[in-house]
PDB file of N, CA and C in Angstrom:
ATOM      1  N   UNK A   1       1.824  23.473  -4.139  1.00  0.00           N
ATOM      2  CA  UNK A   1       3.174  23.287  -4.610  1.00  0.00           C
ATOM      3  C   UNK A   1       3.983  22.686  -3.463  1.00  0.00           C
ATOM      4  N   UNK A   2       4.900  21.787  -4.068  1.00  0.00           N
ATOM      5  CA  UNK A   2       5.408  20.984  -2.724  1.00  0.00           C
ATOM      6  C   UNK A   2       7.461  21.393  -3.184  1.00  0.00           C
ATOM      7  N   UNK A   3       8.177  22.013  -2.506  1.00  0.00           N
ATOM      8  CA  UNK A   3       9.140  22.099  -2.995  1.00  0.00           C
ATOM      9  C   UNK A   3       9.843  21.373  -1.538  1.00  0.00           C
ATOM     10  N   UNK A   4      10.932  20.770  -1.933  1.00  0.00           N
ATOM     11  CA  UNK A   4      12.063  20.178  -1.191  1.00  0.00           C
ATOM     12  C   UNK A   4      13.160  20.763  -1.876  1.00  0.00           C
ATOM     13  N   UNK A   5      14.103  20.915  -0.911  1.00  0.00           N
ATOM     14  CA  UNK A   5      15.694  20.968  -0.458  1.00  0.00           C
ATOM     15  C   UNK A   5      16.522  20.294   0.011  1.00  0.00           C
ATOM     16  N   UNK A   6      17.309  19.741  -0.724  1.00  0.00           N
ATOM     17  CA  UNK A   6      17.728  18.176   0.587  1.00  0.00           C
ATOM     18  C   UNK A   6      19.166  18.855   0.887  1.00  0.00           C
ATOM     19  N   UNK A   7      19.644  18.826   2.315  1.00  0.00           N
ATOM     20  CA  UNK A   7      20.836  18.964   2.558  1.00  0.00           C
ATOM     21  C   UNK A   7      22.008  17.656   3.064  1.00  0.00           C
ATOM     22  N   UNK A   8      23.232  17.816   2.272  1.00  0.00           N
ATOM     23  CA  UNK A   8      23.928  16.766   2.931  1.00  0.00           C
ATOM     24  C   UNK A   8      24.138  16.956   4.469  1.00  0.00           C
ATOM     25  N   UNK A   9      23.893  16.013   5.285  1.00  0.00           N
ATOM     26  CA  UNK A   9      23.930  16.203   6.716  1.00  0.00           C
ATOM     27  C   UNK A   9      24.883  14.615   6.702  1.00  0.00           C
ATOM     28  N   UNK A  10      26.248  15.082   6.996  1.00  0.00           N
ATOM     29  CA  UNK A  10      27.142  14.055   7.316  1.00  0.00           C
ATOM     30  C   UNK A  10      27.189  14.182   8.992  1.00  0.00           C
ATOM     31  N   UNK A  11      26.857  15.170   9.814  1.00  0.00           N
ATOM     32  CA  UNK A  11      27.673  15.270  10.755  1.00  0.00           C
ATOM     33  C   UNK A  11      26.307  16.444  11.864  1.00  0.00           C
ATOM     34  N   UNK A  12      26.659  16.419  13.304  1.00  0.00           N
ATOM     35  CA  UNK A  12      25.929  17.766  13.864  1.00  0.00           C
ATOM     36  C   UNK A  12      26.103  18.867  13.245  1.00  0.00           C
ATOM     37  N   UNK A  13      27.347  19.020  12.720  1.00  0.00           N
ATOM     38  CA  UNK A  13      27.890  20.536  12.116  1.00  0.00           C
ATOM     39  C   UNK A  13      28.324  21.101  11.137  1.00  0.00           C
ATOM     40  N   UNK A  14      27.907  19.859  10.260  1.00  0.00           N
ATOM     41  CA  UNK A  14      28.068  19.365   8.635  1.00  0.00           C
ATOM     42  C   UNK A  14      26.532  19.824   8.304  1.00  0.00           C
ATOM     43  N   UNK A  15      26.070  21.479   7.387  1.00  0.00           N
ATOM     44  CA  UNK A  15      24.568  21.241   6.941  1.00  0.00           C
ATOM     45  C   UNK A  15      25.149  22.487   6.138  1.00  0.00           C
ATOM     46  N   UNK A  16      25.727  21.585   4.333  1.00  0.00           N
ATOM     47  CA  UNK A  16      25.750  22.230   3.131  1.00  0.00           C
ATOM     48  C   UNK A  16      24.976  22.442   2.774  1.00  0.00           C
ATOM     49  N   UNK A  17      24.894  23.173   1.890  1.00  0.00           N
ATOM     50  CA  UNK A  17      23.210  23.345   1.034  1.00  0.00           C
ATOM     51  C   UNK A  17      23.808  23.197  -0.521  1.00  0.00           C
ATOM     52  N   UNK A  18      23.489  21.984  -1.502  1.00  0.00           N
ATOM     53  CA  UNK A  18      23.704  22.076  -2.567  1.00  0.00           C
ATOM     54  C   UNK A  18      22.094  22.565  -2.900  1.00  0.00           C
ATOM     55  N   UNK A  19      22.204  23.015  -4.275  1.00  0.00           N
ATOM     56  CA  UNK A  19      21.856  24.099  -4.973  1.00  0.00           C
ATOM     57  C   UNK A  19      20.927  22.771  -5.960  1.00  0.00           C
ATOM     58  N   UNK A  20      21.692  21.990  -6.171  1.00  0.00           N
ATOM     59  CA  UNK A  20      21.023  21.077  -7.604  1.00  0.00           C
ATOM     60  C   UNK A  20      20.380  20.094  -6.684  1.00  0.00           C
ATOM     61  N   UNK A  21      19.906  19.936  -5.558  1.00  0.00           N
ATOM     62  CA  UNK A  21      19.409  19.136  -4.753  1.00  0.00           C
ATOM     63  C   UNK A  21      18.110  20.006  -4.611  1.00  0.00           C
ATOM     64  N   UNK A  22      17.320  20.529  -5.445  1.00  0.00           N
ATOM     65  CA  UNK A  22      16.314  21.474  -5.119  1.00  0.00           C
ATOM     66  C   UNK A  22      15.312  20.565  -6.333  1.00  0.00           C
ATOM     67  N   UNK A  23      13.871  20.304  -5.501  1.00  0.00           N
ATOM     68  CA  UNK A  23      12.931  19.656  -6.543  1.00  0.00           C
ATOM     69  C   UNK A  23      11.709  20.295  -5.716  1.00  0.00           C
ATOM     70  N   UNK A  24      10.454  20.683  -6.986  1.00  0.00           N
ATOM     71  CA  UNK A  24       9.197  20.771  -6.798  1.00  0.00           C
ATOM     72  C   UNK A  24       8.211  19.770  -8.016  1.00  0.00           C
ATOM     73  N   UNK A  25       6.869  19.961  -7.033  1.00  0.00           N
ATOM     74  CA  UNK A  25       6.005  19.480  -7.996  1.00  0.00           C
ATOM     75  C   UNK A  25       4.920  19.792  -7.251  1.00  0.00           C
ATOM     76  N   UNK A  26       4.033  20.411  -8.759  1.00  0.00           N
ATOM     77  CA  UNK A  26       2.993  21.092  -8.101  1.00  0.00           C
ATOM     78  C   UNK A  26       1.536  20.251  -8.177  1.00  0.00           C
ATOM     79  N   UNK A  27       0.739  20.068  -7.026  1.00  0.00           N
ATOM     80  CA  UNK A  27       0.018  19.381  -6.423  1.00  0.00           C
ATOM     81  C   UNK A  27      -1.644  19.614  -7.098  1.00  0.00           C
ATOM     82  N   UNK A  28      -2.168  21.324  -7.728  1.00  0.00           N
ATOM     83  CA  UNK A  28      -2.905  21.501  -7.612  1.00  0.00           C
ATOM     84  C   UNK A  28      -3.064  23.105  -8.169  1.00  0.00           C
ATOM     85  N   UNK A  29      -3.667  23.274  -8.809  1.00  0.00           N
ATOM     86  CA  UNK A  29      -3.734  24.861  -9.720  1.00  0.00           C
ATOM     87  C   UNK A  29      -5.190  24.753 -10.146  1.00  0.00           C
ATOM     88  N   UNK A  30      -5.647  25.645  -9.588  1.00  0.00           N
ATOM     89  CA  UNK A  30      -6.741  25.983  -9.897  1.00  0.00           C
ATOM     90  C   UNK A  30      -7.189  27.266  -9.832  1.00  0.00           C
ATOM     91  N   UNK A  31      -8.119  28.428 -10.109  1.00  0.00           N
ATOM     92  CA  UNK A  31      -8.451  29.903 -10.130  1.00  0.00           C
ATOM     93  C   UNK A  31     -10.100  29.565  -9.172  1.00  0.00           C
ATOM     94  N   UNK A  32      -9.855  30.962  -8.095  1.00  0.00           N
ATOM     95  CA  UNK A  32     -10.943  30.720  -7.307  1.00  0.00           C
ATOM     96  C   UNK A  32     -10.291  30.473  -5.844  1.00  0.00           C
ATOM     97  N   UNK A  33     -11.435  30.349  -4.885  1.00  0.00           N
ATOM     98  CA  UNK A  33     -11.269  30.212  -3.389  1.00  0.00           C
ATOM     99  C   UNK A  33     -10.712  28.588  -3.169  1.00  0.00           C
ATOM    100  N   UNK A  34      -9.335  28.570  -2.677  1.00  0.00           N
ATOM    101  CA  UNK A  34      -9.165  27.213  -1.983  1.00  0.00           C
ATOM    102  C   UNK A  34     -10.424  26.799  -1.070  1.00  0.00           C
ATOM    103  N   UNK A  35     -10.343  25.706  -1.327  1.00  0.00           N
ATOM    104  CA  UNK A  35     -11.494  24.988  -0.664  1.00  0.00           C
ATOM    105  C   UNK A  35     -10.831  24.499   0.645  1.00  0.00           C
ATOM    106  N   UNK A  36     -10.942  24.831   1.820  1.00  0.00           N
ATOM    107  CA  UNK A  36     -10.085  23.981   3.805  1.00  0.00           C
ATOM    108  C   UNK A  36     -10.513  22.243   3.517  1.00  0.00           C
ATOM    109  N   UNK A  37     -11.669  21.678   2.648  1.00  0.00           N
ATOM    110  CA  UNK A  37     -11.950  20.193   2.418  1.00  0.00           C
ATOM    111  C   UNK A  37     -10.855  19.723   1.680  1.00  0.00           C
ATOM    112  N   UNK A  38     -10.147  20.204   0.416  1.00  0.00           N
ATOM    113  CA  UNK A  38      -9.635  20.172  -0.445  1.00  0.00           C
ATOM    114  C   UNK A  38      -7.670  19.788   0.098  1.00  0.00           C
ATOM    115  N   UNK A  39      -7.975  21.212   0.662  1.00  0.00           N
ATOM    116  CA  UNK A  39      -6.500  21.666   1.499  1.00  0.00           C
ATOM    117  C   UNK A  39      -6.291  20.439   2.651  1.00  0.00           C
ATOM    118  N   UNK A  40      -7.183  19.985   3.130  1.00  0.00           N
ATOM    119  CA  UNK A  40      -7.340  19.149   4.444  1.00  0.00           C
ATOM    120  C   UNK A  40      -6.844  17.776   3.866  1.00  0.00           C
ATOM    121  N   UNK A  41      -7.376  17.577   2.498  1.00  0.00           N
ATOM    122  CA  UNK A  41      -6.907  16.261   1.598  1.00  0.00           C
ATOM    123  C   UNK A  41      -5.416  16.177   1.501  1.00  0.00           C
ATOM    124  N   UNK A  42      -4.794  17.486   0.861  1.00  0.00           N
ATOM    125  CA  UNK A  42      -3.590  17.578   0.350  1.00  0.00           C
ATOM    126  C   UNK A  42      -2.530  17.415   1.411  1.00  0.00           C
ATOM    127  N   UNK A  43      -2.816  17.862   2.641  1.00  0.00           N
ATOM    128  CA  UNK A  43      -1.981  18.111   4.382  1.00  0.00           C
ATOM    129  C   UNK A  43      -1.585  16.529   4.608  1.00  0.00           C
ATOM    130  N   UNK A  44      -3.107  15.972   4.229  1.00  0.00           N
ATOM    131  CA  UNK A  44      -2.827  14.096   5.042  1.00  0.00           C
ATOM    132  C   UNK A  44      -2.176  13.676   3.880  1.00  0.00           C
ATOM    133  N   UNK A  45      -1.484  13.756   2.437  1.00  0.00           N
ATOM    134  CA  UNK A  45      -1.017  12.869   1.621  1.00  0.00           C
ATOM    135  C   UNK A  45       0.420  13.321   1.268  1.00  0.00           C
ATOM    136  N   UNK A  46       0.487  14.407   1.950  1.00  0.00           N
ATOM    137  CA  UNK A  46       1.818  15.720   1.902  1.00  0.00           C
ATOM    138  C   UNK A  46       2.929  14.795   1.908  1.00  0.00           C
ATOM    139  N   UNK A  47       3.130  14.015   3.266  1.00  0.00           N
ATOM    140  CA  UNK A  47       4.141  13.328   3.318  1.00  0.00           C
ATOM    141  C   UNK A  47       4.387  11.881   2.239  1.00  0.00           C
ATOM    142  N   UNK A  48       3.672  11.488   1.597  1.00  0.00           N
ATOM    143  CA  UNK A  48       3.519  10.343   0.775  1.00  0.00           C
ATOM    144  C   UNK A  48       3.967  11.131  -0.662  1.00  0.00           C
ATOM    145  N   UNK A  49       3.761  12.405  -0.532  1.00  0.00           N
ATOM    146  CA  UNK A  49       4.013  13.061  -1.912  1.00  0.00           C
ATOM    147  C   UNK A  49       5.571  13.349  -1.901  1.00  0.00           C
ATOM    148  N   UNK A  50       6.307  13.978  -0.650  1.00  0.00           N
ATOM    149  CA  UNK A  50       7.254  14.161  -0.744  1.00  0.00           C
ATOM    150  C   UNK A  50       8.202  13.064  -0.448  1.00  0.00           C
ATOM    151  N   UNK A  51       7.551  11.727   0.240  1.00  0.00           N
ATOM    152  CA  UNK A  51       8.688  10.892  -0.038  1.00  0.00           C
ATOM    153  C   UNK A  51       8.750  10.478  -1.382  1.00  0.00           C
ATOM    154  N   UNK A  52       7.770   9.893  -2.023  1.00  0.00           N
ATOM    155  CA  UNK A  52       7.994   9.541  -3.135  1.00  0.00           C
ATOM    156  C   UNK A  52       8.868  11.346  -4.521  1.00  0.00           C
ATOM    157  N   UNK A  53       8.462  12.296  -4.386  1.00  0.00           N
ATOM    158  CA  UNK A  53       9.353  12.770  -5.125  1.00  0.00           C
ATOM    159  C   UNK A  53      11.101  11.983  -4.817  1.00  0.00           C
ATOM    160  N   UNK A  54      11.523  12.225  -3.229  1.00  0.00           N
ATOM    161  CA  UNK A  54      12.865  12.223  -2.810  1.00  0.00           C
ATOM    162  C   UNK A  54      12.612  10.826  -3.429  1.00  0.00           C
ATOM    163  N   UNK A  55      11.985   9.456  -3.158  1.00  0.00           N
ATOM    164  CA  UNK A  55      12.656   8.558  -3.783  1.00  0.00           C
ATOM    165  C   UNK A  55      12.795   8.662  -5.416  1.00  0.00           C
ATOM    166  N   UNK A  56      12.340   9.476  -5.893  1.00  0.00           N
ATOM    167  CA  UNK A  56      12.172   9.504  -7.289  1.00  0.00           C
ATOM    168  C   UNK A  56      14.238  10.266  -7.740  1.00  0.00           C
ATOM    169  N   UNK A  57      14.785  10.672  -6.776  1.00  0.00           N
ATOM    170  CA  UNK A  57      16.065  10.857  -6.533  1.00  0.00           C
ATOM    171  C   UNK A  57      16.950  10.461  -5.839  1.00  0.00           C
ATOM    172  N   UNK A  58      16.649   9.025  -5.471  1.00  0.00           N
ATOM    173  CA  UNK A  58      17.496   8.429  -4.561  1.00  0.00           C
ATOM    174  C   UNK A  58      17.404   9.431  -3.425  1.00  0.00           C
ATOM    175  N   UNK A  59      17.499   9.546  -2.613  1.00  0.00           N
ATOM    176  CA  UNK A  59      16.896  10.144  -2.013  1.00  0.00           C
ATOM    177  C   UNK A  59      15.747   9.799  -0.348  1.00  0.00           C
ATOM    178  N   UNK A  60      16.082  10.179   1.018  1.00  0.00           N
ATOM    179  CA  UNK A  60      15.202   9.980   1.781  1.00  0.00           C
ATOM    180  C   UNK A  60      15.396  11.071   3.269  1.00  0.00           C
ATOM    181  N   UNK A  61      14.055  10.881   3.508  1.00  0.00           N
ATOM    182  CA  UNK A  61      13.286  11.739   4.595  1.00  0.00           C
ATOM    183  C   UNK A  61      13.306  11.161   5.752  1.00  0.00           C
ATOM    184  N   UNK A  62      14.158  11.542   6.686  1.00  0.00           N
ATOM    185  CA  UNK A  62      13.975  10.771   7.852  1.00  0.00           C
ATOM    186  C   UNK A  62      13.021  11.703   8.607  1.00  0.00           C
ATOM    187  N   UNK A  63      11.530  11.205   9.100  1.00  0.00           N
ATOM    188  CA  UNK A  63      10.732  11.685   9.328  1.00  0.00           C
ATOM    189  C   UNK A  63      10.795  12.319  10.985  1.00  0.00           C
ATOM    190  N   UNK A  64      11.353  11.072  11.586  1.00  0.00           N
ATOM    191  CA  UNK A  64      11.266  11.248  13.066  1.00  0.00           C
ATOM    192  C   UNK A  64      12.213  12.207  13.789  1.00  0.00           C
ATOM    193  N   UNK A  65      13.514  12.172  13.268  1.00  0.00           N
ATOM    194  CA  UNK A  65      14.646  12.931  13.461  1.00  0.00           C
ATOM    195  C   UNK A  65      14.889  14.220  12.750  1.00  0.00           C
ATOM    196  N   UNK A  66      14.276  15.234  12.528  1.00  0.00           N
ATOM    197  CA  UNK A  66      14.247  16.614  12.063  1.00  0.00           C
ATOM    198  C   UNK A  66      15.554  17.142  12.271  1.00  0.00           C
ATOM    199  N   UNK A  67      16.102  17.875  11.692  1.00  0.00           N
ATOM    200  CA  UNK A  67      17.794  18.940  11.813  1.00  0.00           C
ATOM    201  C   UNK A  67      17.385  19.694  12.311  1.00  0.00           C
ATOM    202  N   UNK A  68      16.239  20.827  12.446  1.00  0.00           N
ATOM    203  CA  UNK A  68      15.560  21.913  12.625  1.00  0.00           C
ATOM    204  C   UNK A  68      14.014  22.006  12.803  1.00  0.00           C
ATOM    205  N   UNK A  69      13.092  22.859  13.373  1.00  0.00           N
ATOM    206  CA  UNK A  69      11.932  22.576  13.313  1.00  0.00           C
ATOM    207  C   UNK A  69      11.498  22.863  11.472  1.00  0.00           C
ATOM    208  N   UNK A  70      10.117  21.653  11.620  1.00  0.00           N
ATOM    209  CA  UNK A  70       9.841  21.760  10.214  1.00  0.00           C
ATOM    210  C   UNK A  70       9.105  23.133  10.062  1.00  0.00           C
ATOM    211  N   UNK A  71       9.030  23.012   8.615  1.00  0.00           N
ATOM    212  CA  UNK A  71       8.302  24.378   7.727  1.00  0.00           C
ATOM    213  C   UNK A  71       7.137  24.163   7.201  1.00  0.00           C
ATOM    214  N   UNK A  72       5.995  24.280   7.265  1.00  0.00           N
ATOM    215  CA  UNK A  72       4.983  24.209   6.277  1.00  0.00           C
ATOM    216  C   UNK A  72       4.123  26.061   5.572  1.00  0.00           C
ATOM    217  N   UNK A  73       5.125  25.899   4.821  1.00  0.00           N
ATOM    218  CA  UNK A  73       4.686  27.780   4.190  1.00  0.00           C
ATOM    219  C   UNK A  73       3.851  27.089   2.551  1.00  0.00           C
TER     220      UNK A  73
END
């Protein structure tokens, strides 16, 4: 499952959190042991998945410049 949050970041000290800026899409459901081959696939295409959701909302990821350290839960 890949969920994003996008926050408006106008400013260093500008970080709203709208609520309707919240999108998932789930990658993969299956019953049984994750496979680390499987998981190892999904890690390298992670970022291609979540830009294209955000462009699917106008929408973008500035990859290099982080607000905070990233999350991968």
């Amino acid at each position: 499952m890949v969920r994003l949050s996008f926050i408006a970041h106008k400013d260093a000290e500008d970080f709203s959190v709208s609520y309707d800026a919240y999108f998932e899409k789930e990658l993969y459901s299956a019953k049984g042991r994750r496979s680390k081959k499987k998981e190892a696939a999904f890690l390298e295409e992670l970022g291609k998945v979540i830009d294209s959701i955000a462009k699917e909302h106008d929408a973008c990821i500035i990859w290099d410049e982080p607000l905070t350290e990233e999350r991968r839960a």
